[in-house]
Protein backbone atom coordinates (compact mmCIF):
# COMPACT_ATOMS: atom_id res chain seq x y z
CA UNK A 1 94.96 54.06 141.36
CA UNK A 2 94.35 53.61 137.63
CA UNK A 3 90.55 54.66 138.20
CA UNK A 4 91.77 57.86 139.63
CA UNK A 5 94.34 58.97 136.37
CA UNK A 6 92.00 58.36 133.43
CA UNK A 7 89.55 61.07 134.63
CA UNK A 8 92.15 63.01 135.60
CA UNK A 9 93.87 62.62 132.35
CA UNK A 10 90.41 62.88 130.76
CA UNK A 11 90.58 66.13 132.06
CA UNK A 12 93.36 67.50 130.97
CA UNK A 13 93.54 66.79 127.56
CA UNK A 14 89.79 68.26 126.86
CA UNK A 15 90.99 71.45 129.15
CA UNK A 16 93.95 72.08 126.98
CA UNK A 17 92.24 71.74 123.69
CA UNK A 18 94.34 69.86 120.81
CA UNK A 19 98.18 70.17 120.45
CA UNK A 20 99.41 73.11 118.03
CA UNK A 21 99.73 71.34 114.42
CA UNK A 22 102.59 73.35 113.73
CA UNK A 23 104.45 75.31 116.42
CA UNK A 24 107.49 76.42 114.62
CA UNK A 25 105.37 77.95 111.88
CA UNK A 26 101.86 78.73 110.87
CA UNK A 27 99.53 78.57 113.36
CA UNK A 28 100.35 79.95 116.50
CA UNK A 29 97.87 78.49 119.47
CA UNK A 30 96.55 81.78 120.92
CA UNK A 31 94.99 82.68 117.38
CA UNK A 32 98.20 84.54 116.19
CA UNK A 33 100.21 87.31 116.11
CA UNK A 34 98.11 90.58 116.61
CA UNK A 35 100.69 92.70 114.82
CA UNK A 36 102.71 93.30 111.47
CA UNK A 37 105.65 93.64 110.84
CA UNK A 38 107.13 95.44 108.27
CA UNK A 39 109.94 93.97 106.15
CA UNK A 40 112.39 96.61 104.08
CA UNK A 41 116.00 97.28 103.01
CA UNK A 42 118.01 100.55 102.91
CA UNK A 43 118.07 103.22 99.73
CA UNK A 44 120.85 104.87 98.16
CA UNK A 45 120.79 107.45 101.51
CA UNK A 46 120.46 104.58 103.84
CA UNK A 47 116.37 105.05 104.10
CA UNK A 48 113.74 102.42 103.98
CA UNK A 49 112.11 101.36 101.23
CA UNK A 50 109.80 98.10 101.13
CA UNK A 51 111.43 94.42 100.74
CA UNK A 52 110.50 93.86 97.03
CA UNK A 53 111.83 93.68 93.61
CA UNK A 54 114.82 92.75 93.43
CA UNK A 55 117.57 93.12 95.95
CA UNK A 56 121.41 93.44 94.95
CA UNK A 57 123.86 90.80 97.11
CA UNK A 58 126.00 92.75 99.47
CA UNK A 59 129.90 91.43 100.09
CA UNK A 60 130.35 90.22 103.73
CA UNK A 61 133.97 90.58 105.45
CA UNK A 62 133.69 86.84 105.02
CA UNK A 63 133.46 86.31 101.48
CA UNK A 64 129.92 85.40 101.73
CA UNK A 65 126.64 87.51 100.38
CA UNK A 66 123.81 89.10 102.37
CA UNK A 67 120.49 91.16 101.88
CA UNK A 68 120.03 93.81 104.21
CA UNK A 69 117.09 93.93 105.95
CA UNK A 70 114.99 96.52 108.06
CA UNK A 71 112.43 95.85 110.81
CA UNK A 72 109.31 98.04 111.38
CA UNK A 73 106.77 97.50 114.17
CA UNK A 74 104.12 99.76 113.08
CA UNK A 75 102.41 99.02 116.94
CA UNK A 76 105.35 99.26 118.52
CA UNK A 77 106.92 97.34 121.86
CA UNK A 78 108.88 97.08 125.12
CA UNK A 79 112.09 95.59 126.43
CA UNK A 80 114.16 92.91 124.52
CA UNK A 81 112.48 91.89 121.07
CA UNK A 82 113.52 88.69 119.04
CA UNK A 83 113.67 88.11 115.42
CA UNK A 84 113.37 84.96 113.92
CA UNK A 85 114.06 85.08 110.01
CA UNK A 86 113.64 82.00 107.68
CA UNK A 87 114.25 83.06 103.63
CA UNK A 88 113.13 80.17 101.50
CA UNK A 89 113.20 79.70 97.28
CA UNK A 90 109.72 80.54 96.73
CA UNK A 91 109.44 77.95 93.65
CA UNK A 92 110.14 74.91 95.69
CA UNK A 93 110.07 75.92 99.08
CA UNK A 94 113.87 75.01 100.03
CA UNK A 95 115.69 76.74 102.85
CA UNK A 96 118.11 79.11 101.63
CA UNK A 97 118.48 81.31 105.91
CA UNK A 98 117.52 81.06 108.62
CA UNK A 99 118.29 83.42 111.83
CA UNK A 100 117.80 85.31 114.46
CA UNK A 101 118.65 88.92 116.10
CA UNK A 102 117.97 90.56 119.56
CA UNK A 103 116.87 94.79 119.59
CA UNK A 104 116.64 96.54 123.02
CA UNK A 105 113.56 98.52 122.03
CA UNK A 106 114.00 100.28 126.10
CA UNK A 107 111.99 100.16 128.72
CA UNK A 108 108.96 101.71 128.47
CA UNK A 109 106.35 101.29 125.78
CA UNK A 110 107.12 102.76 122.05
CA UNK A 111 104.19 103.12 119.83
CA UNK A 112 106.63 102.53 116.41
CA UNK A 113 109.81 100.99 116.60
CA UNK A 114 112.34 100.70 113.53
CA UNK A 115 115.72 98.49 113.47
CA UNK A 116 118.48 101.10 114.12
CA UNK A 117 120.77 99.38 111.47
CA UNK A 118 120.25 96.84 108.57
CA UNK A 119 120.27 93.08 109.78
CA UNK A 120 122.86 91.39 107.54
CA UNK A 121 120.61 88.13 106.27
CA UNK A 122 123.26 85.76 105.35
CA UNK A 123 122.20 84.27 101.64
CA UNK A 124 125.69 82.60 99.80
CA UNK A 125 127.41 80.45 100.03
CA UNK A 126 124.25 78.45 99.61
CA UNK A 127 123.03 75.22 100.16
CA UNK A 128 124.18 72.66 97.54
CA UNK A 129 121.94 72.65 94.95
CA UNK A 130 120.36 75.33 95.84
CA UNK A 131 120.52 78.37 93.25
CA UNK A 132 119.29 82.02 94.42
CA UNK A 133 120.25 84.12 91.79
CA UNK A 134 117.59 85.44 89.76
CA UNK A 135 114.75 83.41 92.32
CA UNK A 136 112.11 85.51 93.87
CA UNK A 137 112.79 84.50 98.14
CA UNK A 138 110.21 84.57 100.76
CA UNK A 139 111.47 86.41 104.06
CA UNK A 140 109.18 85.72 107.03
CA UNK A 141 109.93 87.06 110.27
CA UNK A 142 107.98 86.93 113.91
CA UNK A 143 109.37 88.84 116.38
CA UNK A 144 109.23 87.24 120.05
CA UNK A 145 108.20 89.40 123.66
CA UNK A 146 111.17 88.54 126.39
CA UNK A 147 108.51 85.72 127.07
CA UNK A 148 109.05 84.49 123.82
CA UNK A 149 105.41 84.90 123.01
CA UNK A 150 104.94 85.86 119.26
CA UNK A 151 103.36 89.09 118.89
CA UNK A 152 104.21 90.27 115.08
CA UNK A 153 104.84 88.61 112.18
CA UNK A 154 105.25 89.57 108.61
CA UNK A 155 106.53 88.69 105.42
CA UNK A 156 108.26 90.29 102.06
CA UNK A 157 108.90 88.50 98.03
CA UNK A 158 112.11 89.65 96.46
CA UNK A 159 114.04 88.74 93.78
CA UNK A 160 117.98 88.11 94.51
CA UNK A 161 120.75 89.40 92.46
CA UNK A 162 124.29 89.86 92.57
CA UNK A 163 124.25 93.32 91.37
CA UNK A 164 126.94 95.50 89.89
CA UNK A 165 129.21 95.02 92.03
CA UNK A 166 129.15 91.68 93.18
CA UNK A 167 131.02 90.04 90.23
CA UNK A 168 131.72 86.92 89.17
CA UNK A 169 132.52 85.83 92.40
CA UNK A 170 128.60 86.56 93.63
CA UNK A 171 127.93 84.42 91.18
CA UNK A 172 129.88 81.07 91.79
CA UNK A 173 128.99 81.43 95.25
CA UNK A 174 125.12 81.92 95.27
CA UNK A 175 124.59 79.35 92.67
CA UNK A 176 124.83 76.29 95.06
């Protein structure tokens, strides 16, 4: 019976290649994602405008902060779409959100497809320790097929504030 499972098992690990080195992250095992996506926040008339520069902290009903953030798939998609979003202190790498949100984009193939409203990205309270006023953040996001395949991923720098009118309180809050 041994004899039989080492060729077998010979087999199967050559077939299926080596095991993805990072599957939460990184590299993805079929090569990738094949498209972008674009990362932005809302104007003064509620447009997009890229996710860069800085970006003001906006008051939750909570009496925590967010960044609002807009979605673009330039190549479009069907059915339910998943985004995963992970913001991280670019100068040492340490967590500061992580997330998720689910669009209906319909059902039948749209060639560009745009959030319909801002997706509130919780940022403060922080993590202890962890300070983001004034840091340039990383926002990443890959958005998942109803398979949970990853077909787009994309990324934005952007430097958080508190803003006019986040006050003092902004700035007890977000300093961790």
């Amino acid at each position: 019976m041994r004899a039989l499972l080492l060729p077998a098992l010979v087999t199967l690990t050559t077939a299926c290649g080596p095991p993805n080195p990072n599957p939460d992250g990184g590299v993805l095992p079929d090569g990738g994602p094949s498209a972008l996506i674009e990362l932005g926040t809302t104007d003064a008339d509620g447009g997009f405008v890229p996710l860069t520069g800085d970006v003001d902290a906006i008051a939750g009903s909570q009496g925590g902060f967010h960044v609002n953030v807009l979605y673009k798939l330039p190549e479009g998609a069907v059915g339910q779409v998943t985004f995963d979003h992970r913001v991280v202190r670019v100068s040492d790498d340490k967590l500061v959100s992580l997330g998720s949100r689910q669009f209906d984009v319909g059902l039948f193939y749209v060639s560009s497809w745009a959030s319909p409203a801002p997706v509130n990205v919780f940022m403060c309270p922080t993590p202890v320790g962890v300070d983001v006023i004034g840091h340039e953040l990383l926002f990443t996001t890959k958005a998942k097929d109803s398979s949970g395949r990853v077909f787009a991923a994309g990324s934005a720098k952007a430097t958080f504030r508190c803003g006019a009118t986040a006050g003092a309180y902004c700035a007890s809050v977000c300093k961790g």
